[in-house]
Protein backbone atom coordinates (compact mmCIF):
# COMPACT_ATOMS: atom_id res chain seq x y z
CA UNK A 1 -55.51 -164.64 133.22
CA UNK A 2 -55.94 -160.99 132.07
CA UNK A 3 -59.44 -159.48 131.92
CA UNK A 4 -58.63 -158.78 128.44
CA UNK A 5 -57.54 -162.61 127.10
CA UNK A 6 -60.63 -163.55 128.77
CA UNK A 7 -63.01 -161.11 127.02
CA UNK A 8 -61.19 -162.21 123.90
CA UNK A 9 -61.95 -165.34 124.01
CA UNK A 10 -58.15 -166.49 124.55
CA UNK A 11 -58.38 -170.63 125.59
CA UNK A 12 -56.89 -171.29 128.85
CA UNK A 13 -55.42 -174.66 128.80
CA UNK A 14 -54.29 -177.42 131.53
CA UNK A 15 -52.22 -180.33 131.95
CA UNK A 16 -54.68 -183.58 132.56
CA UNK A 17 -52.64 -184.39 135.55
CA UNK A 18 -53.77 -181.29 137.21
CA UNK A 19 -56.96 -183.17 137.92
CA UNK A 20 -55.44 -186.15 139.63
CA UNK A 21 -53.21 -183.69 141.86
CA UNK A 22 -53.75 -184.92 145.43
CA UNK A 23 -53.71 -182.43 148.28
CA UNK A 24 -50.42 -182.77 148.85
CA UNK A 25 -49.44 -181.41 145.82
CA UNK A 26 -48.28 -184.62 143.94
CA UNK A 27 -49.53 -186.43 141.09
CA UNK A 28 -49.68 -190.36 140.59
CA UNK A 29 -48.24 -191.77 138.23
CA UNK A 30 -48.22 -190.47 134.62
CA UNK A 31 -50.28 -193.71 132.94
CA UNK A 32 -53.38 -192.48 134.83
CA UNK A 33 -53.65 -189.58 133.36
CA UNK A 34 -52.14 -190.08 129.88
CA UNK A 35 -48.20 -190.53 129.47
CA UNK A 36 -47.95 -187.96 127.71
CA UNK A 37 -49.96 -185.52 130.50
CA UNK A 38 -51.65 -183.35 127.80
CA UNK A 39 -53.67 -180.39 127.71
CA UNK A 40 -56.82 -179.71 129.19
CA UNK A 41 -58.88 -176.73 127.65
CA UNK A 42 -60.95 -174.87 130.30
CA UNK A 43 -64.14 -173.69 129.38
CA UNK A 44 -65.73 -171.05 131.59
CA UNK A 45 -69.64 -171.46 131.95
CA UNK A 46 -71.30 -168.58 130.82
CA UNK A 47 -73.86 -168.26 134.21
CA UNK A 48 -70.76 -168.73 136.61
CA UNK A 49 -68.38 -165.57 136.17
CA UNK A 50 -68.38 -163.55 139.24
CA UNK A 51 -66.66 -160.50 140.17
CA UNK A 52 -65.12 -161.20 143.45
CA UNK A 53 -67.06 -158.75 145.85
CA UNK A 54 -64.40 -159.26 149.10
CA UNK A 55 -61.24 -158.35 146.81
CA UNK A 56 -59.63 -154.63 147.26
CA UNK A 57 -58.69 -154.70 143.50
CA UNK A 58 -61.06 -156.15 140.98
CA UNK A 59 -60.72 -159.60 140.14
CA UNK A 60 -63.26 -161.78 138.98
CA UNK A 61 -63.55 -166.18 139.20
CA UNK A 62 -65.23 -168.19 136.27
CA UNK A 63 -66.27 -171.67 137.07
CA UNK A 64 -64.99 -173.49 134.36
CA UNK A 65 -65.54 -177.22 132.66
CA UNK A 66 -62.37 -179.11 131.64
CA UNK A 67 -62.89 -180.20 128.48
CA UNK A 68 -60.63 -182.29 125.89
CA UNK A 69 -59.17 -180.31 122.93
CA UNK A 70 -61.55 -182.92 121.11
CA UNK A 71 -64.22 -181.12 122.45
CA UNK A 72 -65.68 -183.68 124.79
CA UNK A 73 -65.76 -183.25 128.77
CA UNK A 74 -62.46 -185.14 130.52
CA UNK A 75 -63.50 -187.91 132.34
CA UNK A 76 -61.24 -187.29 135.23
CA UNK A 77 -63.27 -183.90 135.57
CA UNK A 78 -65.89 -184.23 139.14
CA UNK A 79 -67.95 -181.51 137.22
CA UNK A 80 -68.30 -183.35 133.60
CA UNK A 81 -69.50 -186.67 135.99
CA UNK A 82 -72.21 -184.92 137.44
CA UNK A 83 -73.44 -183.18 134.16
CA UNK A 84 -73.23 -186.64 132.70
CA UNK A 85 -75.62 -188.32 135.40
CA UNK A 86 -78.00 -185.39 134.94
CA UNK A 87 -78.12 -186.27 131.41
CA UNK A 88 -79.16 -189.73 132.03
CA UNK A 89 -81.69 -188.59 134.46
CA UNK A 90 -82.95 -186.36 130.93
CA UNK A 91 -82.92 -189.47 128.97
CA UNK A 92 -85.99 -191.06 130.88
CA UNK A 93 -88.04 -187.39 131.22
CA UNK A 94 -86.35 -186.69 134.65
CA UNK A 95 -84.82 -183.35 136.08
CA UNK A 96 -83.16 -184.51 139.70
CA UNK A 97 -83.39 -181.16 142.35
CA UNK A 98 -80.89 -181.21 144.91
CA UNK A 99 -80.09 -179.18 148.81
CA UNK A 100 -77.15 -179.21 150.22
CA UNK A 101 -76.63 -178.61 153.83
CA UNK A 102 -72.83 -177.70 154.35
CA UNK A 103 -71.43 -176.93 158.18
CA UNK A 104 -68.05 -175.31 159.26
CA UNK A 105 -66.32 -174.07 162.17
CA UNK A 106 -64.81 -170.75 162.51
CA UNK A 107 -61.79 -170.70 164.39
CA UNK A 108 -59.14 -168.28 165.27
CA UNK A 109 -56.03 -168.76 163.04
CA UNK A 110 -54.02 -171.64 163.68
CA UNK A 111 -50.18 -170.81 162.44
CA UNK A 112 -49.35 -174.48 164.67
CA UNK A 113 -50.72 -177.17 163.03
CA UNK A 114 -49.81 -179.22 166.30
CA UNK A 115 -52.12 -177.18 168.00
CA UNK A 116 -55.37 -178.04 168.43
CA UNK A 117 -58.20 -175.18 167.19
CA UNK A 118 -59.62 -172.83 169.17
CA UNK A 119 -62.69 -170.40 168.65
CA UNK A 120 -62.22 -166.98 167.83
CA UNK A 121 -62.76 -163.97 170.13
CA UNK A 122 -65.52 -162.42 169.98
CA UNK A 123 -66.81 -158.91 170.06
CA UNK A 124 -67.25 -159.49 173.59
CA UNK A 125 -63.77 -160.36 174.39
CA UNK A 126 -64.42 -163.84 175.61
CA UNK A 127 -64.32 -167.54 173.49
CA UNK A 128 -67.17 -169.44 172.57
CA UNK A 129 -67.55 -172.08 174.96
CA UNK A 130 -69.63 -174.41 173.65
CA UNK A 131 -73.02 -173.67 174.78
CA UNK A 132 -74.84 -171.48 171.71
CA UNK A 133 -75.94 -174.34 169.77
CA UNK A 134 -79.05 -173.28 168.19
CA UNK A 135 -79.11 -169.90 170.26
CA UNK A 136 -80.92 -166.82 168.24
CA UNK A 137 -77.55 -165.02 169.68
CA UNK A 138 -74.82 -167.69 168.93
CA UNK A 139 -73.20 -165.42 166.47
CA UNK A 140 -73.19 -162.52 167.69
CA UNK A 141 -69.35 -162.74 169.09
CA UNK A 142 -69.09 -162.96 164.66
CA UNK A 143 -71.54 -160.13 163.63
CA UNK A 144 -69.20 -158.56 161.23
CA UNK A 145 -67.59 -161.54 159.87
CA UNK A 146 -71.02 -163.06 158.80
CA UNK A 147 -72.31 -159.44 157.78
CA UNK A 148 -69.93 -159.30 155.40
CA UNK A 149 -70.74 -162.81 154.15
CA UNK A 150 -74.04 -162.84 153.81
CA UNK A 151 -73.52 -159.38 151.65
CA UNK A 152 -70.93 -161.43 149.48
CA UNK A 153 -73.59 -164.18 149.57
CA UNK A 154 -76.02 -161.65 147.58
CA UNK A 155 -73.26 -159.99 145.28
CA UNK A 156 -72.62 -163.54 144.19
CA UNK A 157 -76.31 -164.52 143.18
CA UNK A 158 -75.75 -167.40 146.31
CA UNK A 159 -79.34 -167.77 147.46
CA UNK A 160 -79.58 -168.82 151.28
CA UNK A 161 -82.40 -170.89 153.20
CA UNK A 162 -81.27 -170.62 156.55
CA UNK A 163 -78.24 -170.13 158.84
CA UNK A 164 -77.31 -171.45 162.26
CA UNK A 165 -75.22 -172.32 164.49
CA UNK A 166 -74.98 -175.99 165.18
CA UNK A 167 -73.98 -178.14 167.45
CA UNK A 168 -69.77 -177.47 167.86
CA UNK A 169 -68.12 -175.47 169.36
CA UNK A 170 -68.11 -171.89 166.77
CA UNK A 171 -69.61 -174.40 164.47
CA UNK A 172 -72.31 -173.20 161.84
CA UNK A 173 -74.27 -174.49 158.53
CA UNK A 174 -75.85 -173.16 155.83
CA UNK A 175 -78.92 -174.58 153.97
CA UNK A 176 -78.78 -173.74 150.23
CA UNK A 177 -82.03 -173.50 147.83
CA UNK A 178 -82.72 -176.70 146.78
CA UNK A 179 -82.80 -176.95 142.72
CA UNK A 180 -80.61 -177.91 139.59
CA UNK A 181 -77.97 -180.49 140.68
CA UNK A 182 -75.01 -178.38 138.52
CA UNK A 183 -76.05 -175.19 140.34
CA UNK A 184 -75.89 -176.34 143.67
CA UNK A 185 -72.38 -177.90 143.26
CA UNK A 186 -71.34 -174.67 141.61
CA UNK A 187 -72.85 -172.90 144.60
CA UNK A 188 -71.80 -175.19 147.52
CA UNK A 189 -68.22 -174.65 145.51
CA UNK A 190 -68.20 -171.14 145.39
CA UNK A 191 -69.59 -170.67 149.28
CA UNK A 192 -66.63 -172.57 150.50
CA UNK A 193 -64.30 -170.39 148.67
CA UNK A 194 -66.29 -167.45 149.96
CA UNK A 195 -66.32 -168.65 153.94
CA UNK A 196 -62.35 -168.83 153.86
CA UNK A 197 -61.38 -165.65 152.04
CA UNK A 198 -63.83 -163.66 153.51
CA UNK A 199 -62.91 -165.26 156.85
CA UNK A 200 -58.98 -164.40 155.59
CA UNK A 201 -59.90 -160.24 155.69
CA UNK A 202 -61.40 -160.61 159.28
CA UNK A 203 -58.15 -162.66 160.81
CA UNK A 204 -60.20 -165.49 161.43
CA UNK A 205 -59.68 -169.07 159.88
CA UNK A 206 -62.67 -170.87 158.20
CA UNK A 207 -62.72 -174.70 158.60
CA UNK A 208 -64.37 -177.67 156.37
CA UNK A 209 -62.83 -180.49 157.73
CA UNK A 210 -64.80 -183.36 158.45
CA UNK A 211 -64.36 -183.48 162.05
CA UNK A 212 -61.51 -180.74 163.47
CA UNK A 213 -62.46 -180.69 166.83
CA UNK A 214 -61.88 -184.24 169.41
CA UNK A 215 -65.18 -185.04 171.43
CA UNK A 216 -67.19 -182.61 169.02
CA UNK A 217 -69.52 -183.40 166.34
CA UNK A 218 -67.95 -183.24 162.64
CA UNK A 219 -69.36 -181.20 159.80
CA UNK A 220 -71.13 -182.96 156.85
CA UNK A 221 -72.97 -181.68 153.69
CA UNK A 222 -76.15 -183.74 154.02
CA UNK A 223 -77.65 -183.67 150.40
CA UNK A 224 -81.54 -183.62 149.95
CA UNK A 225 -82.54 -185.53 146.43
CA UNK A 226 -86.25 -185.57 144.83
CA UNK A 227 -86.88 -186.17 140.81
CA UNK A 228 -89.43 -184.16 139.05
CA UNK A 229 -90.73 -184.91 135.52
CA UNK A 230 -89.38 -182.60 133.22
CA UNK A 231 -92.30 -180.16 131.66
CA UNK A 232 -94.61 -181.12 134.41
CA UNK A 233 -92.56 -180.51 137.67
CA UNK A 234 -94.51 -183.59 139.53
CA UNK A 235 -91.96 -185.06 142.39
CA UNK A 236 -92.23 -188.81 140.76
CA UNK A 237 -91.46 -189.78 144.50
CA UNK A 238 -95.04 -189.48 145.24
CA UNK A 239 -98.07 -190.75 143.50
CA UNK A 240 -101.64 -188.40 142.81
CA UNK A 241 -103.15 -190.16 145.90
CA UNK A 242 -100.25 -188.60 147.91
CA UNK A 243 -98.63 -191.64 148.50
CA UNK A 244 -94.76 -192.86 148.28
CA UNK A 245 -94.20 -194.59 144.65
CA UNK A 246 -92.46 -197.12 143.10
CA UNK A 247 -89.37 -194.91 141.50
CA UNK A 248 -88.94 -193.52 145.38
CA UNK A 249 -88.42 -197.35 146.27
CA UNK A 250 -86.09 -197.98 143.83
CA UNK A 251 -84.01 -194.86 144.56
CA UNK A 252 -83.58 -195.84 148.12
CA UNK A 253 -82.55 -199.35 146.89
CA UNK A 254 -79.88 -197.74 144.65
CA UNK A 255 -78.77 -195.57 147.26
CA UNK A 256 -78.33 -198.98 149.46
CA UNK A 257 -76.69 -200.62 146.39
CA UNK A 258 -73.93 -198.39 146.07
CA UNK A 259 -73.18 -196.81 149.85
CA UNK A 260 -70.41 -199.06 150.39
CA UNK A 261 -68.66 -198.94 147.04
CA UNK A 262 -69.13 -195.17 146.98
CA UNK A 263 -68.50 -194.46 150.71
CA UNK A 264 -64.51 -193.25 149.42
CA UNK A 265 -66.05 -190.75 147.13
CA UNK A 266 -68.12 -189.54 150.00
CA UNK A 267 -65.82 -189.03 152.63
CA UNK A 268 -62.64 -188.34 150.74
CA UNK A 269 -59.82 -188.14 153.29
CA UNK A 270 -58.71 -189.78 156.62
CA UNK A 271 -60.04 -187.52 158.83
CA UNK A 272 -63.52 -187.86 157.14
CA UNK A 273 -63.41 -191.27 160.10
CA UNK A 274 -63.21 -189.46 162.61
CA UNK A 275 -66.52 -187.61 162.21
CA UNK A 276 -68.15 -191.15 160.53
CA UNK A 277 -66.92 -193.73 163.35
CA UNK A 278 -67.35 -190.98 166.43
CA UNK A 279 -70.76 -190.77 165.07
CA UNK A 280 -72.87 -187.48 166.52
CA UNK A 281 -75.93 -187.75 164.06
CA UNK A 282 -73.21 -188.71 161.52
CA UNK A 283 -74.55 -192.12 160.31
CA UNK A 284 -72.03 -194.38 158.80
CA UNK A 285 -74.65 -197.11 157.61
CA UNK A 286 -77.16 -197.62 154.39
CA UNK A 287 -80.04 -197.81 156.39
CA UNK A 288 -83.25 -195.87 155.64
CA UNK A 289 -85.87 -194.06 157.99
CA UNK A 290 -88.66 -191.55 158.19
CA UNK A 291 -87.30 -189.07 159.71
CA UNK A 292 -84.76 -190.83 162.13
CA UNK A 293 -81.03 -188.98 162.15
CA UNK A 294 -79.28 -192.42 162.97
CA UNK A 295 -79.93 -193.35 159.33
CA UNK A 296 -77.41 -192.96 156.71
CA UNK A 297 -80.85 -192.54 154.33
CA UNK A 298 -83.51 -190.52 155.70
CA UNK A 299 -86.55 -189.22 154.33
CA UNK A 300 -87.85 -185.65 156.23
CA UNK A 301 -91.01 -185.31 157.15
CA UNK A 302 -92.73 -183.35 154.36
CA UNK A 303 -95.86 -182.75 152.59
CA UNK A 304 -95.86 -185.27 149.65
CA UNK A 305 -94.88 -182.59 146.89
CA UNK A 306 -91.39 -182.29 149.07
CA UNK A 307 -91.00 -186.18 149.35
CA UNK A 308 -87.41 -186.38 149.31
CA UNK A 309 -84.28 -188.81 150.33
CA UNK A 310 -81.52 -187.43 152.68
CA UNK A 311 -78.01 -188.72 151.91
CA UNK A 312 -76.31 -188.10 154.86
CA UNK A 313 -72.94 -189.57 154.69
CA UNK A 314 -70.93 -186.62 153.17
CA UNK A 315 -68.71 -184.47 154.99
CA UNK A 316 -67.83 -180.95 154.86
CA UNK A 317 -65.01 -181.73 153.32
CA UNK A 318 -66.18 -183.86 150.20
CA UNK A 319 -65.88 -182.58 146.61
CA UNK A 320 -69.67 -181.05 146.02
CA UNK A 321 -69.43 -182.13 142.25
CA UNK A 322 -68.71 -186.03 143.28
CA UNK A 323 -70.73 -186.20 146.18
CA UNK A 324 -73.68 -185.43 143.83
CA UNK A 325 -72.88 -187.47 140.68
CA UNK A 326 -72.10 -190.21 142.95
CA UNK A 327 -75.42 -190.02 145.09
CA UNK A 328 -77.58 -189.18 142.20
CA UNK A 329 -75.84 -192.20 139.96
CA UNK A 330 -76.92 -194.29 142.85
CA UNK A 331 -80.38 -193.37 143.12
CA UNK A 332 -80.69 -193.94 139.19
CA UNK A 333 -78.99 -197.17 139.54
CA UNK A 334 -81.76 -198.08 141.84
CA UNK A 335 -84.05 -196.99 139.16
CA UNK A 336 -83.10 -198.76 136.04
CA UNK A 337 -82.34 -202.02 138.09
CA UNK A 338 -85.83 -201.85 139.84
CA UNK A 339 -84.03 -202.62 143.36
CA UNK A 340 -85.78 -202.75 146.49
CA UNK A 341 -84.43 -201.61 149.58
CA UNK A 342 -84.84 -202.83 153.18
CA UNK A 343 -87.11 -202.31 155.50
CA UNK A 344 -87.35 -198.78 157.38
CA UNK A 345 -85.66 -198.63 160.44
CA UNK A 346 -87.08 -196.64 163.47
CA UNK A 347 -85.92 -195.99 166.90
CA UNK A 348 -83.00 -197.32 168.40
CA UNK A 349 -81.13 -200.14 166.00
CA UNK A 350 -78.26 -202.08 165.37
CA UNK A 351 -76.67 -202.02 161.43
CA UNK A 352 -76.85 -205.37 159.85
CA UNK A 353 -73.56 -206.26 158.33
CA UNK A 354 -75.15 -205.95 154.92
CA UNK A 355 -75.75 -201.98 155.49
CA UNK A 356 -72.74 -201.02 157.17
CA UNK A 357 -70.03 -198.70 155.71
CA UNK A 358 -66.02 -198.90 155.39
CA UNK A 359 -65.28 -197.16 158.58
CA UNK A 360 -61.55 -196.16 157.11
CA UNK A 361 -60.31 -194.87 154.14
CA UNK A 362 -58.03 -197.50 153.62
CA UNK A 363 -60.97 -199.97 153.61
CA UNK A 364 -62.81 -197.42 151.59
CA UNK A 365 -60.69 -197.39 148.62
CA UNK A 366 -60.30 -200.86 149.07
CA UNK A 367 -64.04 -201.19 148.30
CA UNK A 368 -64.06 -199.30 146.02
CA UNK A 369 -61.25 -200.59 143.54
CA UNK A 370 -63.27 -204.02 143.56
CA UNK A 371 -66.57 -202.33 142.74
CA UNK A 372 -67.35 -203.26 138.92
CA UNK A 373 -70.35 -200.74 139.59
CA UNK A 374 -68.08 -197.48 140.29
CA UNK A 375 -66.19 -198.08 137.10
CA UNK A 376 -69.94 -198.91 135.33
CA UNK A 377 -70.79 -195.70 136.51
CA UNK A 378 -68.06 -193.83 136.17
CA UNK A 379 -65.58 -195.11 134.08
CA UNK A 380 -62.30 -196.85 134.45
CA UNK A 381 -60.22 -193.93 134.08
CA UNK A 382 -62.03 -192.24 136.36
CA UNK A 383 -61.62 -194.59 139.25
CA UNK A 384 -58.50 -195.64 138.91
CA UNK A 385 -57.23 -191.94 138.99
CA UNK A 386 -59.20 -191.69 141.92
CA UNK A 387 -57.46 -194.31 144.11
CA UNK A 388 -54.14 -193.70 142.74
CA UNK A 389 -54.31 -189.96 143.98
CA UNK A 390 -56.07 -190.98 147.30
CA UNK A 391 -53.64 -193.74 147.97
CA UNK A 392 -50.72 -191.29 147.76
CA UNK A 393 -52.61 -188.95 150.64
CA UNK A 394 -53.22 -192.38 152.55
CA UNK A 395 -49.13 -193.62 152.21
CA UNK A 396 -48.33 -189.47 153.08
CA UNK A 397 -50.46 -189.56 155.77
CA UNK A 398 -48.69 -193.24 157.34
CA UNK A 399 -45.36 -191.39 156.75
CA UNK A 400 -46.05 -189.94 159.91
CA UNK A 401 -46.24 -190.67 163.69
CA UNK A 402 -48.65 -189.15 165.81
CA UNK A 403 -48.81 -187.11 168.90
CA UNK A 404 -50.75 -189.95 170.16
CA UNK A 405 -48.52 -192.42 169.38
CA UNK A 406 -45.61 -190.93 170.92
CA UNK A 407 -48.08 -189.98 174.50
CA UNK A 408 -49.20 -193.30 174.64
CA UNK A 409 -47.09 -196.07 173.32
CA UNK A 410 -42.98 -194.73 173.86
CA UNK A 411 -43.32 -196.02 177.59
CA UNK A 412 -44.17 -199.09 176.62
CA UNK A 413 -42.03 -202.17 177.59
């Protein structure tokens, strides 16, 4: 909209559907999102309008909540989920603080999506070849691509931790400030947007796919959870003596609890398998650990202030809003029910059948439209709307037939 209906306060409104649009560009059916697909009224939050530093002509983005005309937040909205699990977490004296650890690849543009990806060229004329994982030069090759995004990084208020380059081939991740749940989705949301327009300006093609690359590992947003007592600021996870408590138990159990029903809402689309079941320190279990990156759940090693539980099913590409309402309405799950989780797992192991995780999305969604705790959690309309746009992506996707299909099976007899 104008700059000038905004500062006036004109509402901006938005057909409910919009929200169940799948990324296609279709819409299930009309009954899951009202038959008579009303309006939406977006709100913009106050601390989240940003002029867009990377745009020639000024333009500006405002994070906004979709909100009934009744006033009250949509329950199809990711956004009004997570803000309502934070409130719960308020309701027993509890603030949850959050990381998120999001990796990408950088490629070169890819007009031919039959193609597979290939890394950019570098200042030095030559493609990455897969050996600057980790290297204090890896990005070198990039200099004014990430330049420029770490200066959009600051014009945006995005506070980093650390960058890298990881493990892929031109593949890199960014550690985020841990703190306020609603801020880092807001942040992990508006970094993506920044990676891929920025990218845009320098001819190259940002990536968030959960695994873009055959025989490579995938990217995930790992998401580091603690709960501090509001006023105070103690990490209930540990105890004065130092040592692991009771509520840190029971978070772990709810995490356990829910994996499986909530694995669809952590890795969102069909390619999010391909990074979970090729598995390079991409988990796809419940199990727990200190410190062991075969675990779905792991818990850093950290002073007892920073006692904290890794979630590291989600991928790069999941929704940053979901991912933490989901993982967070787990944990408090745990909580309220007073579960208990297994026993840490060390070393080498093998998943019991009791911790291990849809390894498709069909079986995903499948799980989760027979989980009475998802629709507990979330609501019914919620869920449903959920599947029914996922389903449509899963039925698009089966439409067609595969470059490995045709390689392999056409000679058959």
């Amino acid at each position: 909209m104008t700059a000038e209906g905004f500062v006036e306060g004109r509402r901006l409104q938005l057909a409910r559907g919009v929200l169940l649009q799948c990324i296609m560009g279709g819409y299930p059916p009309a009954r899951f999102y009202g038959s008579d697909d009303g309006d939406l009224a977006l709100v913009a939050e106050p601390t989240q309008i940003h002029r867009l530093p990377w745009s020639d002509e000024p333009r500006a983005l405002a994070i906004c909540d979709a909100d009934e005309l009744s006033g009250e937040s949509s329950p199809l909205s990711t956004r009004g989920q997570l803000k309502k699990v934070i409130a719960r977490y308020a309701e027993r004296g509890l603030a949850p603080v959050v990381a998120t650890e999001l990796e990408f690849f950088v490629f070169a543009p890819n007009p031919d999506p039959t193609q597979a990806f290939r890394p950019p060229v570098g200042l030095d004329g030559r493609r990455e070849d897969g050996q600057s994982a980790f290297s204090v030069s890896s990005n070198n090759g990039l200099r004014l691509f990430f330049s420029e995004v770490y200066k959009c990084m600051a014009a945006l208020g995005l506070p980093r931790d650390t960058f890298m380059h990881e493990m892929g081939v031109s593949q890199f991740e960014i550690n985020l400030l841990h703190g306020d749940p609603l801020l880092l989705a807001d942040q992990t949301f508006l970094f993506k947007h920044l990676l891929k327009e920025v990218a845009l300006k320098h001819g190259l093609t940002v990536v968030c796919m959960a695994k873009p690359l055959a025989h490579t590992p995938g990217s995930s947003m790992h998401i580091h959870q603690s709960l501090v007592e509001i006023g105070s600021g103690r990490n209930v996870f540990s105890d004065a003596s130092g040592e692991a408590t009771a509520t840190f138990r029971h978070f772990i159990g709810g995490q356990q609890a829910a994996m499986a029903d909530f694995t669809a809402l952590f890795a969102p689309n069909v390619n999010s398998y391909q990074r979970l079941c090729h598995p390079y320190a991409s988990p796809n279990n419940a199990c727990w650990s200190h410190d062991n990156r075969a675990a779905g759940l792991r818990i850093p090693a950290s002073s007892p202030v920073a006692r904290r539980v890794e979630n590291r099913l989600p991928g790069a590409d999941a929704n940053p809003y979901l991912a933490l309402a989901a993982s967070l309405a787990a944990g408090l799950h745990g909580i309220e029910q007073e579960l208990e989780p297994s026993e840490a797992i060390q070393g080498e192991f093998v998943v019991p059948d009791n911790l291990a995780l849809p390894c498709t999305l069909h079986a995903a969604l499948e799980r989760l439209k027979r989980s009475h705790l998802a629709r507990e959690l979330f609501g019914p309309e919620f869920i449903e709307g959920y599947i029914a746009s996922k389903t449509l992506e899963l039925t698009s996707f089966f439409d067609e037939i595969t470059p490995w299909e045709r390689r392999v099976l056409a000679a058959q007899a």
